[in-house]
C-alpha atoms as a PDB file:
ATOM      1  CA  UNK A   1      58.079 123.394  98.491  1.00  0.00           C
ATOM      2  CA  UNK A   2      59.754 126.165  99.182  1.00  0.00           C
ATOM      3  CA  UNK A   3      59.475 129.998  96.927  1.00  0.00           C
ATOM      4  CA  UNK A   4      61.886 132.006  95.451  1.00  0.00           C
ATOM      5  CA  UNK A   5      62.394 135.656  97.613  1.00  0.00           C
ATOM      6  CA  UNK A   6      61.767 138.053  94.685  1.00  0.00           C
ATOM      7  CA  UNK A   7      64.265 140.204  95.988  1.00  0.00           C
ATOM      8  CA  UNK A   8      66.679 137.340  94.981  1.00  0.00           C
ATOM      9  CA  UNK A   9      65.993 137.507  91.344  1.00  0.00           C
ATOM     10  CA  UNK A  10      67.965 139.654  89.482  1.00  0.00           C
ATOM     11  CA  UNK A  11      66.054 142.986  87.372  1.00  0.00           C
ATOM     12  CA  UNK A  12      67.223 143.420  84.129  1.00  0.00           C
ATOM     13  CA  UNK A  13      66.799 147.513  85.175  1.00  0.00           C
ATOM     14  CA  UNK A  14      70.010 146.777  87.740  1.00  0.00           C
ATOM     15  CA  UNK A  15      72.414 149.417  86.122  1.00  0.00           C
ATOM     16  CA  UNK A  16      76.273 147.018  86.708  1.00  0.00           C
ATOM     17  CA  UNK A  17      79.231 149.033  87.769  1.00  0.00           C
ATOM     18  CA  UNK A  18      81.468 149.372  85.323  1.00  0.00           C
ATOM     19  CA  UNK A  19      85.045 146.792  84.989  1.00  0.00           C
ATOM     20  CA  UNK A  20      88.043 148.595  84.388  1.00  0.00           C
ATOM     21  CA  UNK A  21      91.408 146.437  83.326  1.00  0.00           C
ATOM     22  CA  UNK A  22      94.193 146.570  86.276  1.00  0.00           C
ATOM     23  CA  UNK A  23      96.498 146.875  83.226  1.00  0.00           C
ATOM     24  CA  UNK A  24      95.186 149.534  80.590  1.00  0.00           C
ATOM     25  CA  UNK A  25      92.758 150.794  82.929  1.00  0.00           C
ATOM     26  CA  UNK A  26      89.716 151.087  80.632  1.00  0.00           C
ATOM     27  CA  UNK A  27      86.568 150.123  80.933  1.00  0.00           C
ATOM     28  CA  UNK A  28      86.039 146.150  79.738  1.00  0.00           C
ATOM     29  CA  UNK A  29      83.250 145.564  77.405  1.00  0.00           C
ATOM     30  CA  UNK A  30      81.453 141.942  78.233  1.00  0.00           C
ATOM     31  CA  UNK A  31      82.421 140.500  75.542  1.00  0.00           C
ATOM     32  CA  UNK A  32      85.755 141.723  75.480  1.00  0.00           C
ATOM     33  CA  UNK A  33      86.432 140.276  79.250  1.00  0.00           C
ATOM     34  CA  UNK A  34      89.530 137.808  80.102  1.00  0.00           C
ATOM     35  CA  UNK A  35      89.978 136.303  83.381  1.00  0.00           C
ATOM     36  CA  UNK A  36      93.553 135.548  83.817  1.00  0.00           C
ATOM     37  CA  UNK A  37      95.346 133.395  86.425  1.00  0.00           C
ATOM     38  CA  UNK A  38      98.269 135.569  88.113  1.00  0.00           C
ATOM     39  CA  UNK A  39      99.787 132.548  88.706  1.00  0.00           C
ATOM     40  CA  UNK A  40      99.074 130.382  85.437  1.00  0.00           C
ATOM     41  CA  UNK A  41      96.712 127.021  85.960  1.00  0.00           C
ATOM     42  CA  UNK A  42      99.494 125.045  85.552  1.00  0.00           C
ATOM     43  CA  UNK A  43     101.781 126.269  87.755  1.00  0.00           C
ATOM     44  CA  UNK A  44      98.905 125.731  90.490  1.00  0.00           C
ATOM     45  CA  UNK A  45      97.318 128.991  90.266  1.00  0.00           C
ATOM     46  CA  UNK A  46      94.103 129.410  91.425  1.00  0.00           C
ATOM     47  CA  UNK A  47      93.127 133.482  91.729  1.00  0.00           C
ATOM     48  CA  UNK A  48      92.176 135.357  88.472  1.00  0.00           C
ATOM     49  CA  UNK A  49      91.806 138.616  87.637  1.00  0.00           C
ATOM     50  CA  UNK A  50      89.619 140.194  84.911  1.00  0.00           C
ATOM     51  CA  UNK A  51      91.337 141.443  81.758  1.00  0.00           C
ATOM     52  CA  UNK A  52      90.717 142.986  78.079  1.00  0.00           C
ATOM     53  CA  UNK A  53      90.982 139.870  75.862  1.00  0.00           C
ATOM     54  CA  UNK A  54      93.389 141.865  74.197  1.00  0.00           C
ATOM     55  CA  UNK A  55      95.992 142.904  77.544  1.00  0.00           C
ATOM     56  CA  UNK A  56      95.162 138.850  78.427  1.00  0.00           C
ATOM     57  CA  UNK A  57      96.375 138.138  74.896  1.00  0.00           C
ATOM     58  CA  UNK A  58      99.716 140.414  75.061  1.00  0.00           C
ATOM     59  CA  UNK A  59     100.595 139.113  78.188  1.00  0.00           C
ATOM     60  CA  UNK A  60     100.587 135.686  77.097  1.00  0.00           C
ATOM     61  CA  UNK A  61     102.302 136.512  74.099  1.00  0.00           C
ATOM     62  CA  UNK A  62     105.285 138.145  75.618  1.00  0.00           C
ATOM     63  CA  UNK A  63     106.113 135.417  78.562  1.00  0.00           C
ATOM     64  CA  UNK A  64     106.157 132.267  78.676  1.00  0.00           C
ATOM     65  CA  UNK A  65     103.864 130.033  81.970  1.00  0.00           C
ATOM     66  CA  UNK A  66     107.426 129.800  84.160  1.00  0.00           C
ATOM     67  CA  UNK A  67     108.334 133.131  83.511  1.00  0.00           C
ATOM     68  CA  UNK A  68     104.748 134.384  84.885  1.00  0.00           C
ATOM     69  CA  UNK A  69     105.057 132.276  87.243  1.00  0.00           C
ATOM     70  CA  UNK A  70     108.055 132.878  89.022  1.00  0.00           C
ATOM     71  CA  UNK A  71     108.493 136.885  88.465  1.00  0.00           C
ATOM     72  CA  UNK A  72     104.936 138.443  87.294  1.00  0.00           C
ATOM     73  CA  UNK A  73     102.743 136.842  89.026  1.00  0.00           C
ATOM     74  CA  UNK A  74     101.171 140.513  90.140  1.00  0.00           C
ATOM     75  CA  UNK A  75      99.688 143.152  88.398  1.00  0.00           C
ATOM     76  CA  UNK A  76     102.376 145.072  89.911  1.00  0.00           C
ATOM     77  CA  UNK A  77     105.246 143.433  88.454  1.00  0.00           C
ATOM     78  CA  UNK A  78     104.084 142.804  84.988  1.00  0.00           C
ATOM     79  CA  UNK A  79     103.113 146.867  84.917  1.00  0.00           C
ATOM     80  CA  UNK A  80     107.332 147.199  86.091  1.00  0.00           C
ATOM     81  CA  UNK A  81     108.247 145.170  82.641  1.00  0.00           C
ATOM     82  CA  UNK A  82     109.229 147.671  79.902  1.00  0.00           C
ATOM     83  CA  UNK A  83     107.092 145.440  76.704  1.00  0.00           C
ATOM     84  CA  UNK A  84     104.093 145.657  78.914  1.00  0.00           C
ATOM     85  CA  UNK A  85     104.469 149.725  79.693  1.00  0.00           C
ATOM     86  CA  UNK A  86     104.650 150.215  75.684  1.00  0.00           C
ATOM     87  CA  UNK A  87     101.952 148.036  75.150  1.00  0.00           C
ATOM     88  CA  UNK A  88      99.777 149.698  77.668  1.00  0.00           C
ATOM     89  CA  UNK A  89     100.831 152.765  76.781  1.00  0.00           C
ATOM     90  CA  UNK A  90      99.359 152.301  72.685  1.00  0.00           C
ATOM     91  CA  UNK A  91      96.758 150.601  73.568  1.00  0.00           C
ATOM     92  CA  UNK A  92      95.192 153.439  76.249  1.00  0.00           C
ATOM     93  CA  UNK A  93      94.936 155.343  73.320  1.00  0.00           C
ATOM     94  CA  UNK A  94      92.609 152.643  71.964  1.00  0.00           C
ATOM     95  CA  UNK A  95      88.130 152.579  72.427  1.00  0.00           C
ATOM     96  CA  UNK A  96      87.082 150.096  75.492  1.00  0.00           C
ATOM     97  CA  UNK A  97      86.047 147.382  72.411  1.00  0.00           C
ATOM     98  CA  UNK A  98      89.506 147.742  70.398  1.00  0.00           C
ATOM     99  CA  UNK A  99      90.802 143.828  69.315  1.00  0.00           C
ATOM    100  CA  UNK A 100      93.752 143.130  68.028  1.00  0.00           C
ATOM    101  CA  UNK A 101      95.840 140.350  67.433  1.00  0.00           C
ATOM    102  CA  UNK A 102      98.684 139.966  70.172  1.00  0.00           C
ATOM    103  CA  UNK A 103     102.071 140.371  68.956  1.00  0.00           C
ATOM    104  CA  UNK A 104     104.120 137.474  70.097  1.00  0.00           C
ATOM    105  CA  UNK A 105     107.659 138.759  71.702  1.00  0.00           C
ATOM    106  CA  UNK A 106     108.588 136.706  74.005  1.00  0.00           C
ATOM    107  CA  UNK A 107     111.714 137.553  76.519  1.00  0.00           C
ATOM    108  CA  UNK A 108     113.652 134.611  76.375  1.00  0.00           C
ATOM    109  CA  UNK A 109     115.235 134.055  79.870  1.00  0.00           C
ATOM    110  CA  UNK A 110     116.011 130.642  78.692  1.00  0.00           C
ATOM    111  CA  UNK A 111     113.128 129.347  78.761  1.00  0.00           C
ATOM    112  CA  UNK A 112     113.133 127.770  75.175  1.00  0.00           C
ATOM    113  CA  UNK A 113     110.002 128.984  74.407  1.00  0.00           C
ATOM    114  CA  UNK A 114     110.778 132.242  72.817  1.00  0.00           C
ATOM    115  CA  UNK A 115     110.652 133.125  68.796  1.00  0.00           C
ATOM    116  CA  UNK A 116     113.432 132.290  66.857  1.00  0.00           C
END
């Protein structure tokens, strides 16, 4: 039978690195962490990318799967889209463990899934 290396086993006295959000770029409390496809699961994505609950939320709320799809499928391009800069830019203002609900305002590139 074969024994554990005690090196393997994790100490609880291993200090972790801190996660900051690619979008707010705050530290991300553990229970406030999001992993978000850049490409959404069903549009085939497979890599994710560790959010606040609350940026993971926003960005949900303001496009649609398609439109995340096809045009902001980086952190790159959804920081170029002006209802993500004015989100980031009140909610960098905000402590690591701020929630909030999302506030749905969806662009509408005809995707009929917008609010009416």
């Amino acid at each position: 039978m074969a024994r554990k290396n005690r090196d393997e086993v994790p100490s609880s006295d291993v200090v972790l690195e801190p996660v900051f959000c690619p979008l707010c770029e705050r530290v991300i409390p553990d229970d406030q962490m999001d992993h978000h496809h850049l490409v959404p699961k069903s549009k085939g994505g497979k890599k994710t990318v560790g959010l606040h609950r609350i940026c993971h939320d926003q960005i949900h709320a303001i496009f649609t799967d398609a439109q995340l799809a096809k045009k902001f499928s980086t952190i790159e391009a959804l920081l170029e889209d002006p209802a993500v800069q004015k989100f980031v830019a009140w909610v960098k203002s905000k402590p690591p463990g701020f929630s909030d609900s999302a506030r749905e305002q969806r662009q509408t590139f005809g995707s009929g899934r917008g609010r009416k």
